[in-house]
PDB file of N, CA and C in Angstrom:
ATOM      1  N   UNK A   1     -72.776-182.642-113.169  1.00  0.00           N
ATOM      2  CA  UNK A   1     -72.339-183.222-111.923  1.00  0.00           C
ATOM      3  C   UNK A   1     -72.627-184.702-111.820  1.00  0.00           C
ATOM      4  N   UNK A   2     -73.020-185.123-112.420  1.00  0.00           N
ATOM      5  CA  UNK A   2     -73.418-187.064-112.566  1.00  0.00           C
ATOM      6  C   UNK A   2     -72.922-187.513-113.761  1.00  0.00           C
ATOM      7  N   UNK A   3     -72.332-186.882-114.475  1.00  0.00           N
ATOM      8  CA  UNK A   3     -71.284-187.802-115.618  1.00  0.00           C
ATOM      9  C   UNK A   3     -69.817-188.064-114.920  1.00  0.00           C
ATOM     10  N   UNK A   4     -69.070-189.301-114.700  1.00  0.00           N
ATOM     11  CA  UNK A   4     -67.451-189.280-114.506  1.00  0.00           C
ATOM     12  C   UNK A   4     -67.165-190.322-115.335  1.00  0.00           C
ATOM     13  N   UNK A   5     -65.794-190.521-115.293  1.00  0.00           N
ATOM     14  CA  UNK A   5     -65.063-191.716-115.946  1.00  0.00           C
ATOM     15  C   UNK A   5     -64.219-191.287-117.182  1.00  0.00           C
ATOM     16  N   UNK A   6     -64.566-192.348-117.750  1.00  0.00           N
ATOM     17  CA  UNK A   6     -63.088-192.478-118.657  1.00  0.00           C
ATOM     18  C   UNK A   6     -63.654-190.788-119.875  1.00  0.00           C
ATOM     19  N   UNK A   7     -65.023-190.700-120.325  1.00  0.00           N
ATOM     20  CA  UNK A   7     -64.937-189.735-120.823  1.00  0.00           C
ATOM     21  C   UNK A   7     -65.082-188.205-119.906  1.00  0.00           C
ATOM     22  N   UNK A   8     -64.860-188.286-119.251  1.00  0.00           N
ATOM     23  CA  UNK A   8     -64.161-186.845-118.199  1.00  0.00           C
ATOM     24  C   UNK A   8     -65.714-186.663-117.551  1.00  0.00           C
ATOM     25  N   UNK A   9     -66.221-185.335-117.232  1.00  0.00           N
ATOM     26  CA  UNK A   9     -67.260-185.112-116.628  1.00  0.00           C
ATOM     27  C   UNK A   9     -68.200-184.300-117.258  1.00  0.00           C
ATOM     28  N   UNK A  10     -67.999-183.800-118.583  1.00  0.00           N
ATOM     29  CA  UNK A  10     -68.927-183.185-118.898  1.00  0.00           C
ATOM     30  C   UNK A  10     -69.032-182.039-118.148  1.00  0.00           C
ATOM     31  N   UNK A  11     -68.891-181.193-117.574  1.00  0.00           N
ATOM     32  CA  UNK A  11     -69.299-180.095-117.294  1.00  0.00           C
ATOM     33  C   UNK A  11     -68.610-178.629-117.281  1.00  0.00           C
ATOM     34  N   UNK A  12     -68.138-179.024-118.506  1.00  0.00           N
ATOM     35  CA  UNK A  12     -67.255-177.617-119.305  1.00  0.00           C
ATOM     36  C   UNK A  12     -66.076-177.424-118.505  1.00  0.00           C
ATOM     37  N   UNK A  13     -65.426-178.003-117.663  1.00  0.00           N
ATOM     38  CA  UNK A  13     -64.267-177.475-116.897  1.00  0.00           C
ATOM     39  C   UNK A  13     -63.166-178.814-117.259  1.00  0.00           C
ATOM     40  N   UNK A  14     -62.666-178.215-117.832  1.00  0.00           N
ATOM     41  CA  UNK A  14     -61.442-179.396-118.559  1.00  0.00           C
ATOM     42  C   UNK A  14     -60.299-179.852-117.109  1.00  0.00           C
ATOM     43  N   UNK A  15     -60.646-179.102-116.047  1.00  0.00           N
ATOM     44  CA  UNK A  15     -59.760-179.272-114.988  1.00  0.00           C
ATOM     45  C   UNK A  15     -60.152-180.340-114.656  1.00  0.00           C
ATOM     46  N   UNK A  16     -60.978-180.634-114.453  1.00  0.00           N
ATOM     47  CA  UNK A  16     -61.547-181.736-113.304  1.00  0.00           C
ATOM     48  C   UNK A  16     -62.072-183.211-114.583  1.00  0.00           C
ATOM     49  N   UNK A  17     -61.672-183.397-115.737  1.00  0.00           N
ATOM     50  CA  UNK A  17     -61.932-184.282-116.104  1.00  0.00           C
ATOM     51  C   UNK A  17     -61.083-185.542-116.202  1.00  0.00           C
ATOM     52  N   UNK A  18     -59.388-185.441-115.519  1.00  0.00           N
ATOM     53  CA  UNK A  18     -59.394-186.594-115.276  1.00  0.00           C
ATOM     54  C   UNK A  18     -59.606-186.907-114.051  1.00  0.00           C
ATOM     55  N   UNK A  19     -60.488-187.142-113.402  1.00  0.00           N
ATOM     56  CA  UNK A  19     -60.899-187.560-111.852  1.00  0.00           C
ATOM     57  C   UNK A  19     -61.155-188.689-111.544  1.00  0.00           C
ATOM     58  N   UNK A  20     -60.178-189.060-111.104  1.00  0.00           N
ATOM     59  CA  UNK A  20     -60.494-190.368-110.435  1.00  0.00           C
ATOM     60  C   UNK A  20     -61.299-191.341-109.910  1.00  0.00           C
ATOM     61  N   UNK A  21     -61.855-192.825-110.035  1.00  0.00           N
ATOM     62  CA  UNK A  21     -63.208-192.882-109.226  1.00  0.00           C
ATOM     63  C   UNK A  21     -62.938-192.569-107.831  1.00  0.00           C
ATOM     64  N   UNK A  22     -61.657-192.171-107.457  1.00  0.00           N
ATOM     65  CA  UNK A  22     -61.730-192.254-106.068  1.00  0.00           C
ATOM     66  C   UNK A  22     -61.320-190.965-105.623  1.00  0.00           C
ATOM     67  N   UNK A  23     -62.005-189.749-106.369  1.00  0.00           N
ATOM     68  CA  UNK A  23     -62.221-188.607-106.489  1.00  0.00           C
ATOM     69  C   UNK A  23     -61.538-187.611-106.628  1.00  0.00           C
ATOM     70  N   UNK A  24     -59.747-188.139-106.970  1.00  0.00           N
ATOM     71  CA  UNK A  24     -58.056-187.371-107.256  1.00  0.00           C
ATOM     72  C   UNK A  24     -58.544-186.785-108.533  1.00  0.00           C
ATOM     73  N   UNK A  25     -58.226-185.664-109.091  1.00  0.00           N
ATOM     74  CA  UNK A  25     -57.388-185.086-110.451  1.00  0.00           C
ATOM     75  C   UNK A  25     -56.506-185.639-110.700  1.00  0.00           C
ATOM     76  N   UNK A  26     -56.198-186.778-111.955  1.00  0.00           N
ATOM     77  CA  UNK A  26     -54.976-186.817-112.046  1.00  0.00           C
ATOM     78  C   UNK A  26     -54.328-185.628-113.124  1.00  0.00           C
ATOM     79  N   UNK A  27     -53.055-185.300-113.013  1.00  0.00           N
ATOM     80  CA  UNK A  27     -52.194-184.352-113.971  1.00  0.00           C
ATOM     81  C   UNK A  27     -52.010-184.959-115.084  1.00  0.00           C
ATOM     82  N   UNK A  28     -51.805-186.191-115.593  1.00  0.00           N
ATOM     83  CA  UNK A  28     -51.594-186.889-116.735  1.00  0.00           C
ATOM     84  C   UNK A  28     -52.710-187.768-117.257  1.00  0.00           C
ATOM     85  N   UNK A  29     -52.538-188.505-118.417  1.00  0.00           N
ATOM     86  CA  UNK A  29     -53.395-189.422-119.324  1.00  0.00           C
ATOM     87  C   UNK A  29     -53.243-190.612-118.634  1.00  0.00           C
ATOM     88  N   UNK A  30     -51.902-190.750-118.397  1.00  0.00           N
ATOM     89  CA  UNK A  30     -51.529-192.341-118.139  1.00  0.00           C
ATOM     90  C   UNK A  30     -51.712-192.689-116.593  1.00  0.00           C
ATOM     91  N   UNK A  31     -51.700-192.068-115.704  1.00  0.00           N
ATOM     92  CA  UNK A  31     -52.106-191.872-114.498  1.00  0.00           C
ATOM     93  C   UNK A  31     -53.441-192.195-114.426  1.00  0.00           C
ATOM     94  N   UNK A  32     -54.237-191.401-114.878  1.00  0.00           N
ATOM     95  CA  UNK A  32     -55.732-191.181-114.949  1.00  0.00           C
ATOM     96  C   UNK A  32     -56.174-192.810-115.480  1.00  0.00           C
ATOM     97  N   UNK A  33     -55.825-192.973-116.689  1.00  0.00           N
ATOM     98  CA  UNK A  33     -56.504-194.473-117.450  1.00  0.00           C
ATOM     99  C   UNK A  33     -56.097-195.542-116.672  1.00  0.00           C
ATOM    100  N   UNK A  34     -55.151-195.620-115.845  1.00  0.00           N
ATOM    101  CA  UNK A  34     -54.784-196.573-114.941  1.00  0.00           C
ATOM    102  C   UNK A  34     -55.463-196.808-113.730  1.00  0.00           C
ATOM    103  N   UNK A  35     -55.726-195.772-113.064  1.00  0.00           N
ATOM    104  CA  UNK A  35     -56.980-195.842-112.299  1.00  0.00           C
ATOM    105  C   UNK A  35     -57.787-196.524-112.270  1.00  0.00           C
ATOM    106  N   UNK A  36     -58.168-196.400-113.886  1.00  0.00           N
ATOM    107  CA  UNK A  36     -59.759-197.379-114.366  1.00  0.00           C
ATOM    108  C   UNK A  36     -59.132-198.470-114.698  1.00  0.00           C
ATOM    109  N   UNK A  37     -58.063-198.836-114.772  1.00  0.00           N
ATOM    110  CA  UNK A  37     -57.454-200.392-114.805  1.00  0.00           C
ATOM    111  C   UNK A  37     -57.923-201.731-113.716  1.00  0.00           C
ATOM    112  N   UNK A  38     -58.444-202.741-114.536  1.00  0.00           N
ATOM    113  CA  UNK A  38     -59.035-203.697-114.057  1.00  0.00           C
ATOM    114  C   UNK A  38     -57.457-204.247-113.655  1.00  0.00           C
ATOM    115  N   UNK A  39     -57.091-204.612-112.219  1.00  0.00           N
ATOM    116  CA  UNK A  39     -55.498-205.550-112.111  1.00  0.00           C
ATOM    117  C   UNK A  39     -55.492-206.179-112.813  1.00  0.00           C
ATOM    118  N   UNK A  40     -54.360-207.054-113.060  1.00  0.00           N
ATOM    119  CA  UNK A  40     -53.640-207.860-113.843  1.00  0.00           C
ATOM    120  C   UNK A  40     -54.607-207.783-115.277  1.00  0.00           C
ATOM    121  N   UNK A  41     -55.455-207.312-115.674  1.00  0.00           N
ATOM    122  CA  UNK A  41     -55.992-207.442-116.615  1.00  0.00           C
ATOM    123  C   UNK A  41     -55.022-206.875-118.015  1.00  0.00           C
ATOM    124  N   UNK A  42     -54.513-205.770-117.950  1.00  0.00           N
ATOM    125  CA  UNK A  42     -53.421-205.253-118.898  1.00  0.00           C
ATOM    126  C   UNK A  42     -52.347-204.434-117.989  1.00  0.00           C
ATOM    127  N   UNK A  43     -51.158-204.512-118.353  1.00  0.00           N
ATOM    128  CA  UNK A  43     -50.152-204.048-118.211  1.00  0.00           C
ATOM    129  C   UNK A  43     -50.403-202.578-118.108  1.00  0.00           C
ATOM    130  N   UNK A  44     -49.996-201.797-116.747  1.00  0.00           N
ATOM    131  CA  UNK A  44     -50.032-200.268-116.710  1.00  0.00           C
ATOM    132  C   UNK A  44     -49.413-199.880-117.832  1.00  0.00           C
ATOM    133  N   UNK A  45     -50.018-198.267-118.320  1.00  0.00           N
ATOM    134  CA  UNK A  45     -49.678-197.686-118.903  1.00  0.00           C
ATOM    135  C   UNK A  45     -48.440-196.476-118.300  1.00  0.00           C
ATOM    136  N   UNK A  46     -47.171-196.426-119.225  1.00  0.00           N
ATOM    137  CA  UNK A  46     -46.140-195.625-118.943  1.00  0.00           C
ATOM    138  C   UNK A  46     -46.399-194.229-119.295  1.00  0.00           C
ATOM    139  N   UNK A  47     -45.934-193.021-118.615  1.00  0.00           N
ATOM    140  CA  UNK A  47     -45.970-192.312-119.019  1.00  0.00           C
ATOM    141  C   UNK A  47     -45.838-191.650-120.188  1.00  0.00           C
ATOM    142  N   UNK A  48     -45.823-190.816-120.961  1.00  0.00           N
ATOM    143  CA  UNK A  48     -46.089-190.438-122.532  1.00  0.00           C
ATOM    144  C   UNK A  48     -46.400-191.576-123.285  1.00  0.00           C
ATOM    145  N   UNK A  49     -46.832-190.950-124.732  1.00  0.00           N
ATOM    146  CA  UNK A  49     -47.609-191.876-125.340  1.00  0.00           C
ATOM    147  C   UNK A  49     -46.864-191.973-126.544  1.00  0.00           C
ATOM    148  N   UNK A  50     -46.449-193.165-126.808  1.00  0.00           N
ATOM    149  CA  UNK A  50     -45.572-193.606-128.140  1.00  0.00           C
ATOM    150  C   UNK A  50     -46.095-193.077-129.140  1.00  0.00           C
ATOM    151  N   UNK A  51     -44.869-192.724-130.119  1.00  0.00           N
ATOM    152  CA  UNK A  51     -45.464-192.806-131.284  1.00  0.00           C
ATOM    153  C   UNK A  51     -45.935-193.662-131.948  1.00  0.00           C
ATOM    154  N   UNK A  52     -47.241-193.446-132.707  1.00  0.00           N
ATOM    155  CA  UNK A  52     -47.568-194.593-133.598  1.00  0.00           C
ATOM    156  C   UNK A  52     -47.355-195.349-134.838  1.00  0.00           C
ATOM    157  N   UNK A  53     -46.256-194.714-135.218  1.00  0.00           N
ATOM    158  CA  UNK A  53     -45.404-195.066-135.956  1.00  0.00           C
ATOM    159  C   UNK A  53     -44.260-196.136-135.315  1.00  0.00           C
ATOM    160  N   UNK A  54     -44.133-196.365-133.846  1.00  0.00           N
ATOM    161  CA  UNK A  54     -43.299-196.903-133.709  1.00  0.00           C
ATOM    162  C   UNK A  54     -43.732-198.354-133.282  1.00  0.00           C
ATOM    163  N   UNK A  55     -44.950-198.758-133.534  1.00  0.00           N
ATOM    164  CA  UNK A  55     -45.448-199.965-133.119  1.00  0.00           C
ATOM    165  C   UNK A  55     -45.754-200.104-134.638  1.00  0.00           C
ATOM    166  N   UNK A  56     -45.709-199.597-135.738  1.00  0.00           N
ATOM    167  CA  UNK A  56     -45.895-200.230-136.944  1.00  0.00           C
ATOM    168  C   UNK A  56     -44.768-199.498-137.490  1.00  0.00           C
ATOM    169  N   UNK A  57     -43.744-199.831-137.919  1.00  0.00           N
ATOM    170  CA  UNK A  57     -42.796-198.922-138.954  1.00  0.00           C
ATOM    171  C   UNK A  57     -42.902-199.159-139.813  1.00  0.00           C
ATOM    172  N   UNK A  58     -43.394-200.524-140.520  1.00  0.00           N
ATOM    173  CA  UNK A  58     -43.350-200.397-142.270  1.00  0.00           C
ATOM    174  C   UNK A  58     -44.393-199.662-142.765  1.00  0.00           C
ATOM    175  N   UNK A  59     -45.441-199.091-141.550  1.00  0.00           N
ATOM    176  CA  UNK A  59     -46.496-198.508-142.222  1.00  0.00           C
ATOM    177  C   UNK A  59     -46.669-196.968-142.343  1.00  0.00           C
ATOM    178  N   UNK A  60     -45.021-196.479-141.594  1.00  0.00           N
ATOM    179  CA  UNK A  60     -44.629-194.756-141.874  1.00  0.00           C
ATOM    180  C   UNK A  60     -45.252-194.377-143.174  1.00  0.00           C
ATOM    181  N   UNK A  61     -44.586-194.905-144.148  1.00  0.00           N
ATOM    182  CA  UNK A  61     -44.550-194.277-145.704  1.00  0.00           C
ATOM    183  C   UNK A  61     -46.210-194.146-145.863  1.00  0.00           C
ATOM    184  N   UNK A  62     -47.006-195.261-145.646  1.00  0.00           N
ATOM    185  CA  UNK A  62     -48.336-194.948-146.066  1.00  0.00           C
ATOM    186  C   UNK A  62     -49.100-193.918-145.384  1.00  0.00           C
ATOM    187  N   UNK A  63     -48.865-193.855-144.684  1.00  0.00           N
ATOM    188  CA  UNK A  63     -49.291-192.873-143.068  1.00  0.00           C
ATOM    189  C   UNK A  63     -49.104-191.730-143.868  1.00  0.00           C
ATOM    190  N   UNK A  64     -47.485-191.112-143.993  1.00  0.00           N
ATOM    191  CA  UNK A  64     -47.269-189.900-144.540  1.00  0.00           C
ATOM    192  C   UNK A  64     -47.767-189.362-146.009  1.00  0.00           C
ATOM    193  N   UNK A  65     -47.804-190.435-146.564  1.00  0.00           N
ATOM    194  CA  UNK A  65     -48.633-190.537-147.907  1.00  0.00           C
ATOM    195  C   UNK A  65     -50.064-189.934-148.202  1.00  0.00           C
ATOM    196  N   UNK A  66     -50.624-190.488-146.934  1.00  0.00           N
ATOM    197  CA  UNK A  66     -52.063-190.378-147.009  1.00  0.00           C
ATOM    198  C   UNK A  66     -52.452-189.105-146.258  1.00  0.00           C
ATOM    199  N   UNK A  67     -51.499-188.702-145.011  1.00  0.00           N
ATOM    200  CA  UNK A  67     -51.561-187.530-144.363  1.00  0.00           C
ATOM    201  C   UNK A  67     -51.162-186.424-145.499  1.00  0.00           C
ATOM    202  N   UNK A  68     -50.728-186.506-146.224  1.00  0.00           N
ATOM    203  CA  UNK A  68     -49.939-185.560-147.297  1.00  0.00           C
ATOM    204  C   UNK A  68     -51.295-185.298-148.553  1.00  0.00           C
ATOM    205  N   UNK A  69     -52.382-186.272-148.605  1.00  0.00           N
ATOM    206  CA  UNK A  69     -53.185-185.748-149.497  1.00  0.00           C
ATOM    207  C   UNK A  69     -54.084-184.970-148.381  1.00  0.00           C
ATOM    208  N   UNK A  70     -54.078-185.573-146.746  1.00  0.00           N
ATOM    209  CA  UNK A  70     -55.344-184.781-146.371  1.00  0.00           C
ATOM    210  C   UNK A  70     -55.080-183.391-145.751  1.00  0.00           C
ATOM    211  N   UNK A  71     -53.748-182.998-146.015  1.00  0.00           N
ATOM    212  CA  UNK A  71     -52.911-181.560-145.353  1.00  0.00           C
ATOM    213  C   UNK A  71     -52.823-180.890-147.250  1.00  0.00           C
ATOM    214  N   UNK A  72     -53.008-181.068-147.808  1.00  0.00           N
ATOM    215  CA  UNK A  72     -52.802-181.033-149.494  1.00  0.00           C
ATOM    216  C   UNK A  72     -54.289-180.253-150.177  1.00  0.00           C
ATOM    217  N   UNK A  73     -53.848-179.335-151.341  1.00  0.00           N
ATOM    218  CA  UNK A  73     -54.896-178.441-151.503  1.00  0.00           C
ATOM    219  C   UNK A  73     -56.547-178.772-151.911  1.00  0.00           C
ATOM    220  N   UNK A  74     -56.711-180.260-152.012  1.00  0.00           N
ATOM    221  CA  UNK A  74     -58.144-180.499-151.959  1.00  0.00           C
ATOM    222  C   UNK A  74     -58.837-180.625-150.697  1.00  0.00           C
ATOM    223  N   UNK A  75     -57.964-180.248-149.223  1.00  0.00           N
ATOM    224  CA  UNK A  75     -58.841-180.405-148.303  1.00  0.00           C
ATOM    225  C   UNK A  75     -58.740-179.091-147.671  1.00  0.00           C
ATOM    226  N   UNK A  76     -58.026-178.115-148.265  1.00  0.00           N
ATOM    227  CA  UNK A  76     -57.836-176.757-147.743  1.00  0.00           C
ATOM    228  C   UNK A  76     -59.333-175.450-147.698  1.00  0.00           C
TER     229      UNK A  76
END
């Protein structure tokens, strides 16, 4: 009951961990982290969360490359 914020509340109930400082549940990620947004400091966050592939594209191939040895039978 005395942990809140950005890492949720700690107290085993996944419901109530995005809570607001101003004591709402939010339903989403991007809702919730905005909350804790200092104004003008960064640009709100939009709903869903990009892929990360799409803020780097030349770096797909290595991504899948490297995901492909750690889904691959030496980590099974």
């Amino acid at each position: 009951g005395q942990v809140r914020g950005l890492c949720g509340t700690f107290n085993g109930d996944q419901r109530d961990d995005f809570t607001t400082p101003e004591g709402d549940v939010e339903p989403g990620v991007a809702a919730f982290a905005n909350a804790f947004r200092a104004a003008g400091a960064c640009p709100p966050l939009r709903p869903g969360l990009p892929h990360p592939c799409d803020g780097f594209p030349g770096s797909r191939e290595r991504a899948e490359t490297a995901c492909a040895v750690l889904m691959g039978p030496a980590f099974q």
